[in-house]
Structure formats: C-alpha cells, structure tokens
Protein backbone atom coordinates (compact mmCIF):
# COMPACT_ATOMS: atom_id res chain seq x y z
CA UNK A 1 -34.26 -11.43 17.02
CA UNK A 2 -32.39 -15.27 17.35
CA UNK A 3 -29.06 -14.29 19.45
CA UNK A 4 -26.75 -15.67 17.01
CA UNK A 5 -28.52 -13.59 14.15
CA UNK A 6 -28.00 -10.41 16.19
CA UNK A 7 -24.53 -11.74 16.90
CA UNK A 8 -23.93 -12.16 13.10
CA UNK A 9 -25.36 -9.62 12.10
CA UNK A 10 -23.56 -7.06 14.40
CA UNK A 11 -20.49 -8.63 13.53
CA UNK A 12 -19.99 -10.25 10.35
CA UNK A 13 -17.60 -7.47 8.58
CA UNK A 14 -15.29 -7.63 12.06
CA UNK A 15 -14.86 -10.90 11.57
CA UNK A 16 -14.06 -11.01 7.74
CA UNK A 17 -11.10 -8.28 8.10
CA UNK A 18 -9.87 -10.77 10.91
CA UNK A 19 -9.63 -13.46 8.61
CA UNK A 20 -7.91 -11.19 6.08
CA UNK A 21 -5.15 -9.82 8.71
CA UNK A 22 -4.89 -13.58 10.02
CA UNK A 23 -5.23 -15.35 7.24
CA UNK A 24 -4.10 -13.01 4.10
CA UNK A 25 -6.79 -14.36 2.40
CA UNK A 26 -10.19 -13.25 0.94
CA UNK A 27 -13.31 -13.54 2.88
CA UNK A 28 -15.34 -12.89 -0.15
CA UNK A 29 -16.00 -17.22 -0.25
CA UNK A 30 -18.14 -17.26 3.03
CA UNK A 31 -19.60 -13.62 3.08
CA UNK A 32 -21.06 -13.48 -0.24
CA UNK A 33 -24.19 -15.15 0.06
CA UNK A 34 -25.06 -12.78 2.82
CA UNK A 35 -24.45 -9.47 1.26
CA UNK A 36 -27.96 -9.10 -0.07
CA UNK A 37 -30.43 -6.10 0.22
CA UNK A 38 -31.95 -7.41 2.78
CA UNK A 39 -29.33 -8.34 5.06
CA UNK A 40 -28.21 -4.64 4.98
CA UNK A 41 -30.96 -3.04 7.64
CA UNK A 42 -30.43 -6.17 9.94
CA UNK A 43 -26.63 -5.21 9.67
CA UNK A 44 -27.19 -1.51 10.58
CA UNK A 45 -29.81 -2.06 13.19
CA UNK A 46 -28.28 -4.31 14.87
CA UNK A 47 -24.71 -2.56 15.34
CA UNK A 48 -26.70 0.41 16.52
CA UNK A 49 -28.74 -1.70 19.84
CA UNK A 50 -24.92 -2.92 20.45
CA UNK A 51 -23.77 0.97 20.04
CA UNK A 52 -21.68 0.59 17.76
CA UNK A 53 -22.64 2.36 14.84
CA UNK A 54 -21.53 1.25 11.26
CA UNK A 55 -20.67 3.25 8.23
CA UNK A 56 -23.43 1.37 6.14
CA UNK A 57 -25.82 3.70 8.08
CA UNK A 58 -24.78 6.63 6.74
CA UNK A 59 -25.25 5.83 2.85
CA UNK A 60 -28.18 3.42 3.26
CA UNK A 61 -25.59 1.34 0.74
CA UNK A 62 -28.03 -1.74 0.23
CA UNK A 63 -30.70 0.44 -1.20
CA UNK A 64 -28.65 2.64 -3.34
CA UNK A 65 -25.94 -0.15 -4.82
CA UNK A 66 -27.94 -3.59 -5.28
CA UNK A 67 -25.43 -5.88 -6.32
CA UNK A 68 -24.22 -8.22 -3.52
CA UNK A 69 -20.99 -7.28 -3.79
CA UNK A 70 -21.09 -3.99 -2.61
CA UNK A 71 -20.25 -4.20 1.17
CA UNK A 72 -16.42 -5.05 1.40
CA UNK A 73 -15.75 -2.06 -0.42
CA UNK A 74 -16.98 0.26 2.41
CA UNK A 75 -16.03 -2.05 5.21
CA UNK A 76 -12.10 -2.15 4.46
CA UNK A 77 -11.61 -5.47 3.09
CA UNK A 78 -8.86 -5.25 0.46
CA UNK A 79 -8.66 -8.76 -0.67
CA UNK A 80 -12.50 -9.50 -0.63
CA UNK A 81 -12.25 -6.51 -3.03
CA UNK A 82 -9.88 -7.64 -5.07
CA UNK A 83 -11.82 -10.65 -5.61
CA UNK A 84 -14.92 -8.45 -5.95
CA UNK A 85 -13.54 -6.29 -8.65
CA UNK A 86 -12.27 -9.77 -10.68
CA UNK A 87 -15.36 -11.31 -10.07
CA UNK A 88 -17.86 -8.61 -11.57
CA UNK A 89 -15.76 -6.48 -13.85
CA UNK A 90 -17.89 -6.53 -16.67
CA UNK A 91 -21.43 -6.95 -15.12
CA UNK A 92 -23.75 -4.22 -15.54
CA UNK A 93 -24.76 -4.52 -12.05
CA UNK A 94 -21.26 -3.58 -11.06
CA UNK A 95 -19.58 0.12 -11.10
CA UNK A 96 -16.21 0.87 -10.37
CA UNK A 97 -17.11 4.76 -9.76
CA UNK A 98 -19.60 3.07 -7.21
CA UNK A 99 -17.38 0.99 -5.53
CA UNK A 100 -14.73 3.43 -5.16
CA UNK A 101 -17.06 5.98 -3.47
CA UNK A 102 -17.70 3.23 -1.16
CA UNK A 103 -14.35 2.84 -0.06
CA UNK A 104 -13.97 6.88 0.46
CA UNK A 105 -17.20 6.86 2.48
CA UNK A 106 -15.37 3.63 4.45
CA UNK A 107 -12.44 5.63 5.42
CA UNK A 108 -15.13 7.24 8.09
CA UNK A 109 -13.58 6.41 11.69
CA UNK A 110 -14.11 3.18 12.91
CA UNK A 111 -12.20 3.53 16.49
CA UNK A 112 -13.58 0.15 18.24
CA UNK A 113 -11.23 -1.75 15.18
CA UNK A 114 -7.50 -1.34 15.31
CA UNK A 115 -5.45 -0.17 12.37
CA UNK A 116 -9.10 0.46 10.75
CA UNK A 117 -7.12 3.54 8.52
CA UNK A 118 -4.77 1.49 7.43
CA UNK A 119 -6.72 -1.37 5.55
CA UNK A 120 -8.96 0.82 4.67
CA UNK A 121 -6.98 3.09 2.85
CA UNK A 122 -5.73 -0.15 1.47
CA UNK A 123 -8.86 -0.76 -0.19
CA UNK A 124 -9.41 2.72 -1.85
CA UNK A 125 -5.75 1.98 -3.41
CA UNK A 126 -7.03 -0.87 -4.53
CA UNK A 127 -10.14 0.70 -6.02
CA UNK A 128 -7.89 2.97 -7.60
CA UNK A 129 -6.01 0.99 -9.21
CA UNK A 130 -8.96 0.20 -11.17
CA UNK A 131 -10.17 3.10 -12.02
CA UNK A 132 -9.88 5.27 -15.33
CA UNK A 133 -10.85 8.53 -13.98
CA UNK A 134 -11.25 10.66 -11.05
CA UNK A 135 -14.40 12.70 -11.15
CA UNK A 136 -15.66 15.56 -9.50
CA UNK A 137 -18.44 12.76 -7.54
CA UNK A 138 -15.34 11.48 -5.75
CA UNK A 139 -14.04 14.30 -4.24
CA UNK A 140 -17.25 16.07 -2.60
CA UNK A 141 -17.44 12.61 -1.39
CA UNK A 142 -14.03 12.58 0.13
CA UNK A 143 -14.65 16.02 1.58
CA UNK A 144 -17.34 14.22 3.72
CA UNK A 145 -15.02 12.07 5.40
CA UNK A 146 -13.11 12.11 9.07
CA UNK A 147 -9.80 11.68 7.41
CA UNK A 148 -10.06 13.89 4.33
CA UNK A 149 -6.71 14.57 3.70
CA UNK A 150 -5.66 10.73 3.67
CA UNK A 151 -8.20 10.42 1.06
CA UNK A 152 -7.65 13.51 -0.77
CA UNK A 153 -3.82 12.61 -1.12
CA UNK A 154 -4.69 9.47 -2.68
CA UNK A 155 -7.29 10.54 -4.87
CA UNK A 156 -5.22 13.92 -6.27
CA UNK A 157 -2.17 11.43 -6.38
CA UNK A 158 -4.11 9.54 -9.06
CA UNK A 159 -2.71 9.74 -12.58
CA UNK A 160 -5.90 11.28 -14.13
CA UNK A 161 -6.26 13.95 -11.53
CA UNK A 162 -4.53 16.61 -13.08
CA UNK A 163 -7.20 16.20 -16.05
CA UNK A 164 -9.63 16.67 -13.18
CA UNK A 165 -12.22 20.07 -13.99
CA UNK A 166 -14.62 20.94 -10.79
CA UNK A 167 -17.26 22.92 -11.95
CA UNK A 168 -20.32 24.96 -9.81
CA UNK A 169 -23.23 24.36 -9.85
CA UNK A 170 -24.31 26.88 -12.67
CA UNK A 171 -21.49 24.87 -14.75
CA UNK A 172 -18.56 27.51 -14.06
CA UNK A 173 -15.19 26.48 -13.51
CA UNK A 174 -14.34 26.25 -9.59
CA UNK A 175 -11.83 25.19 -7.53
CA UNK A 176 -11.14 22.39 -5.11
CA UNK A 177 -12.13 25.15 -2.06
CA UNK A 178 -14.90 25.59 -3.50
CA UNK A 179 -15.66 21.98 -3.21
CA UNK A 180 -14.96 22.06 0.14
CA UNK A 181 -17.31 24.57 1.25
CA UNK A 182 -20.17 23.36 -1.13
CA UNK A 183 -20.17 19.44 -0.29
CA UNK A 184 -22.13 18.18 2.27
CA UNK A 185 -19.50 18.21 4.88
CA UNK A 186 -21.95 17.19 8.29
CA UNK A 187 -19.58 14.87 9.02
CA UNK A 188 -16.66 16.10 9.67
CA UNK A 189 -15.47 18.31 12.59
CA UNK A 190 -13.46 21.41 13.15
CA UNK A 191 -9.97 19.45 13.54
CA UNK A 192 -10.12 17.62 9.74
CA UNK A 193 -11.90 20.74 8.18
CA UNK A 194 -8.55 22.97 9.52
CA UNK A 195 -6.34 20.15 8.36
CA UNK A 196 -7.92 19.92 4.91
CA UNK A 197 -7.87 23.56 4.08
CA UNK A 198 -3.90 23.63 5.36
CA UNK A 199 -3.75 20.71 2.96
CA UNK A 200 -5.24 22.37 0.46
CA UNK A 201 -3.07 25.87 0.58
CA UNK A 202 -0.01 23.42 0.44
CA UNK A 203 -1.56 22.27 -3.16
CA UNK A 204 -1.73 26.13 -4.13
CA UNK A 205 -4.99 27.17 -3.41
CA UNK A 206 -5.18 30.91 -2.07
CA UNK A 207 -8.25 31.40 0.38
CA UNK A 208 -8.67 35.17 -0.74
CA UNK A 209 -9.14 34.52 -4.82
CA UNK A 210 -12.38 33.81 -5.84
CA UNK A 211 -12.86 29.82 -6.25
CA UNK A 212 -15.72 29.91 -7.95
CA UNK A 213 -18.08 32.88 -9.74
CA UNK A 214 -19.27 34.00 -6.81
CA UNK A 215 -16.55 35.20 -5.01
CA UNK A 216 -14.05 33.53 -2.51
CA UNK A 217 -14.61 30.69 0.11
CA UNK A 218 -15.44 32.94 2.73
CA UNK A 219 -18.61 34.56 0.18
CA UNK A 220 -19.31 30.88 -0.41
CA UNK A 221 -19.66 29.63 3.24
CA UNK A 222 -21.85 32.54 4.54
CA UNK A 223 -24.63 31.77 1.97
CA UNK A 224 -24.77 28.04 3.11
CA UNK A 225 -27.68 27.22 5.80
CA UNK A 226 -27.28 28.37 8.48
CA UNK A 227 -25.99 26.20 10.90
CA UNK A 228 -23.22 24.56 13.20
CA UNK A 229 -21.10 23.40 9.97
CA UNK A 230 -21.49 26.50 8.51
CA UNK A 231 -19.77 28.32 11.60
CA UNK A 232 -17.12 25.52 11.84
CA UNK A 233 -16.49 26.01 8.53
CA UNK A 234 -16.03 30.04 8.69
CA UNK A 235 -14.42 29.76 11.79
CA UNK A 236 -11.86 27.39 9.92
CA UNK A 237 -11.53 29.76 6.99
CA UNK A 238 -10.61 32.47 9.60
CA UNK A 239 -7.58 30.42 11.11
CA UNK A 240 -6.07 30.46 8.25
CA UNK A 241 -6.32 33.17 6.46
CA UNK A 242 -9.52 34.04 4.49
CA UNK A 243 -10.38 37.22 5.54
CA UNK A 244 -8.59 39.61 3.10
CA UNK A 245 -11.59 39.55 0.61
CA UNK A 246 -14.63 39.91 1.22
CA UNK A 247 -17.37 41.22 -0.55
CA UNK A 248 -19.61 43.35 0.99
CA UNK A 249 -22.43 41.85 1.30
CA UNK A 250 -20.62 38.45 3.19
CA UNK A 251 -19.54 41.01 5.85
CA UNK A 252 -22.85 42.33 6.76
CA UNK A 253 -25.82 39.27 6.73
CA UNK A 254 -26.34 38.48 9.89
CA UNK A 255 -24.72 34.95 10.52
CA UNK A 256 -24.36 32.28 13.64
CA UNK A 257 -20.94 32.20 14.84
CA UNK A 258 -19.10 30.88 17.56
CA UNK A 259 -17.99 33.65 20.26
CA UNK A 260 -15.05 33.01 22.81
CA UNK A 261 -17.22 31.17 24.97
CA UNK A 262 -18.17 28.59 22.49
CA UNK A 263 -21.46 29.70 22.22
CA UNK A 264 -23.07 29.90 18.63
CA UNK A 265 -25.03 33.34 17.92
CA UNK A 266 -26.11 35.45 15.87
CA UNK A 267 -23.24 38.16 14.72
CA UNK A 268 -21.93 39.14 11.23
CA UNK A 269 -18.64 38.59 9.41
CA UNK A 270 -17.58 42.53 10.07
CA UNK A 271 -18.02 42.10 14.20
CA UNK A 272 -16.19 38.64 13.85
CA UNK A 273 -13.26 39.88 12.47
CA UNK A 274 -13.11 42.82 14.61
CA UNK A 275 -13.16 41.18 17.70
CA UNK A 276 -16.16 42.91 18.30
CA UNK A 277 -19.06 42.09 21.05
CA UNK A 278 -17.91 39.19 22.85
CA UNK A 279 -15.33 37.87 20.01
CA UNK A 280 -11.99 37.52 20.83
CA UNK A 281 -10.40 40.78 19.80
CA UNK A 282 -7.01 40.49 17.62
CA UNK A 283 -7.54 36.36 16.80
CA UNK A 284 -7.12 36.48 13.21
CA UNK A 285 -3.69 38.12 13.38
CA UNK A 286 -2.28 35.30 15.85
CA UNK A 287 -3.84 33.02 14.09
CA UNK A 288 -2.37 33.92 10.82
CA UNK A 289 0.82 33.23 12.62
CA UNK A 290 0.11 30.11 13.62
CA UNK A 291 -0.82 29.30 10.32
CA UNK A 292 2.07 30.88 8.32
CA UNK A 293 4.71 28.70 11.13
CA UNK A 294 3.08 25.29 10.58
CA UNK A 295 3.20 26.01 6.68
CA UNK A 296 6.97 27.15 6.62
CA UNK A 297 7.77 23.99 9.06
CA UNK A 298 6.11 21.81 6.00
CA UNK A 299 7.85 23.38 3.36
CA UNK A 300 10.70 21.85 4.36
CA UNK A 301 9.87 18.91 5.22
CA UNK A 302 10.21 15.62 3.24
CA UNK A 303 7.89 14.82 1.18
C-alpha cells in the first residue's frame, strides 16, 4: 500500500477530532467523500499493522450501516455529527437508532487519544438529543462497552427511559440485570462489570429477586456458555451480593470458576460459595462488606 494511503488511512478520524478541539468546527466538509464502504476495511486494516486497533473493527460498521455518514458517530466527533444528523434527517438511508448505537459502541476505550471519554460522550448526548426513544437495542449495546456506566447514566437519564420495557427472550418482562447477564458482554472486564452492577443496585435492582422468568442473575449467568465471561461475570455477582437465592439446580452444574490462584476450573456454585477446594473460604461475607461500605459512602454523596 502507497505510504500516504496507509498514513491516511490509519489516521484520518485522529486528525478530524483535532480539527474539532482546534478549530470548533466540523470536519464533516473534508471527510465525507471518504467515508464510503470501501474505505472502511482499508481504515481497520491499516490501524491494526500500526497496532493500534480501532473501534470500527469490532462492528464491521461499513458493511452493516451503508450510508457515508456513518463513521463520525462511532469515532467521537460531535460537530461532524451534528452536521451529519442535519444533513440526512429525513433520508431513508439514515437511522437515528443506528447512529446512536454507534456512538455507544464509540465510547469503547481509545487510550492512545486524550480526553477520548469526554468527546465521545459528547457525541452520544448529541445523538440523544435526537432521539424519540430509548429501546431495549441500546442498552444490551451499552452493556458491551468499557465504560458502561457513563453510558448507562446517559441513556437511563433520557426522558423516555422510564417508558423503557426489557423483555426476555421468550417475550417476558425482565429487568435491566437481566440485560446485563444476557448481552454479549466479551468486551468488557471484571473492573466495569463490578462497577455496573454497583450502578445498577444504586438504581434499585436487588441481585437475589428473580429478573427475569427464570430465576435471578446468578440462575441466569450459570446457563450462559461456558467460558471466561461467564466466570467474570459470576464472580462479579458474588462481590456483591447474589448469593442468597439460588435455585437448586444453579448450585450444582458443574461450572468454570476462578479459584484463589486465578486459575479457571471446573467447580460448582455450592463449593464456590463455601470456600470449598481451593476457593477462598469466608469471601462472600467480606465481600458483602465491602460492598454494603462503598454503597452507604454513595448514599450520601451528591448527586
């Protein structure tokens, strides 16, 4: 590939939030004609030779959203949005529900750009600004995310939110755990999946009531595959709190867990939460108190 075409290529969306910090102004006017299907694999093949890879790589965005207009949206570019949204409100090729699970999926960690949360979160409030209602789409998407609980205040903090009904798969009513547990979550980590669910008790969900018809979180996260999320995602429930009820069943299949050494392995539910061949024996009770201090600290803390 030509240098400067890698060069571009690699670095195009870098260079438009510059101009937008820089300049306050819209890089929409010299991006646009380069936001086409095509351009998207260059874009995503070439930031991964330079190691540096981008968030259009997860979603393969070009393939799934067409219009040329899609990119800024996921790359943090709130005025090149704004100008998007003005520019093709009304097209059929355009959809706001689109474009705003673009900007949730762009709230992914970018670390090699500074104050990449910020404008980024900048954009989703734009995008939902626009929007009419939040729907159920948005959320598992937001559960997907490095930084769910930026995203999940923002989206719950929407005026159509409290109109919001999740429902399972079978078309019961469930709750925002259950959401949690359910999405596809692979990309988050045991740090934002703790934060979320301490999040989400603050919002009034109780870990030991059944958030969907099938029994509680913990019932929930031991029929998922098998895998590392799945015992990050137990092991999370543990910490704070959901251990009180538990069907039967949930306490006895045979699992993969993570012992004291780190090590994931084959246990079940019942030797986990007794502390029980090689698990660290009485962890649920001091972590119940870690749990119950950090939510008493927040209860009185400004909002």
């Amino acid at each position: 590939m030509y240098p400067f075409l890698a060069y571009s290529a690699s670095n195009l969306f870098q260079k438009a939030r510059r101009l937008e910090i820089v300049g306050n102004i819209s890089s929409y006017a010299y991006i646009k004609e380069v936001l086409t299907p095509k351009f998207g694999p260059v874009h995503v093949a070439v930031c991964k030779r330079f190691l540096t890879e981008c968030v259009c790589g997860n979603d393969f965005i070009w393939e799934r959203y067409p219009y040329n207009a899609t990119s800024p949206f996921a790359h943090g570019l709130p005025k090149t949005c704004e100008e998007v949204i003005g520019t093709y409100t009304g097209d059929e090729s355009f959809s706001i529900d689109e474009a705003l699970n673009e900007a949730i999926l762009g709230t992914s960690i970018r670390p090699h750009e500074p104050n990449f949360l910020r404008y980024d979160l900048n954009t989703l409030s734009l995008v939902l600004s626009k929007i009419t209602q939040i729907k159920q789409s948005h959320l598992e998407r937001a559960m997907a995310v490095p930084a769910p609980v930026h995203v999940l205040k923002l989206l719950l903090g929407h005026r159509s939110a409290e109109n919001l009904q999740i429902f399972t798969d079978d078309g019961r009513n469930a709750t925002l755990l259950w959401l949690l547990v359910c999405s596809d979550i692979s990309l988050t980590n045991y740090t934002s999946l703790t934060d979320t669910l301490k999040f989400l008790i603050e919002e009034g969900e109780d870990l030991n009531e059944p958030c969907g018809s099938d029994g509680t979180a913990l019932d929930y996260a031991v029929r998922r595959e098998n895998d590392i999320t799945t015992a990050l995602i137990i092991k999370a429930l543990v910490y704070c709190g959901a251990y009180k009820t538990i069907n039967s069943i949930s306490l006895s299949k045979p699992i993969k867990l993570i012992d004291g050494s780190g090590m994931l392995r084959v246990t079940t539910l019942r030797e986990y939460l007794a502390g029980e061949d090689g698990f660290d024996p009485g962890h649920v009770e001091s972590q119940k108190v870690i749990v119950e201090e950090y939510l008493s600290k927040r209860a009185v803390m400004p909002t």
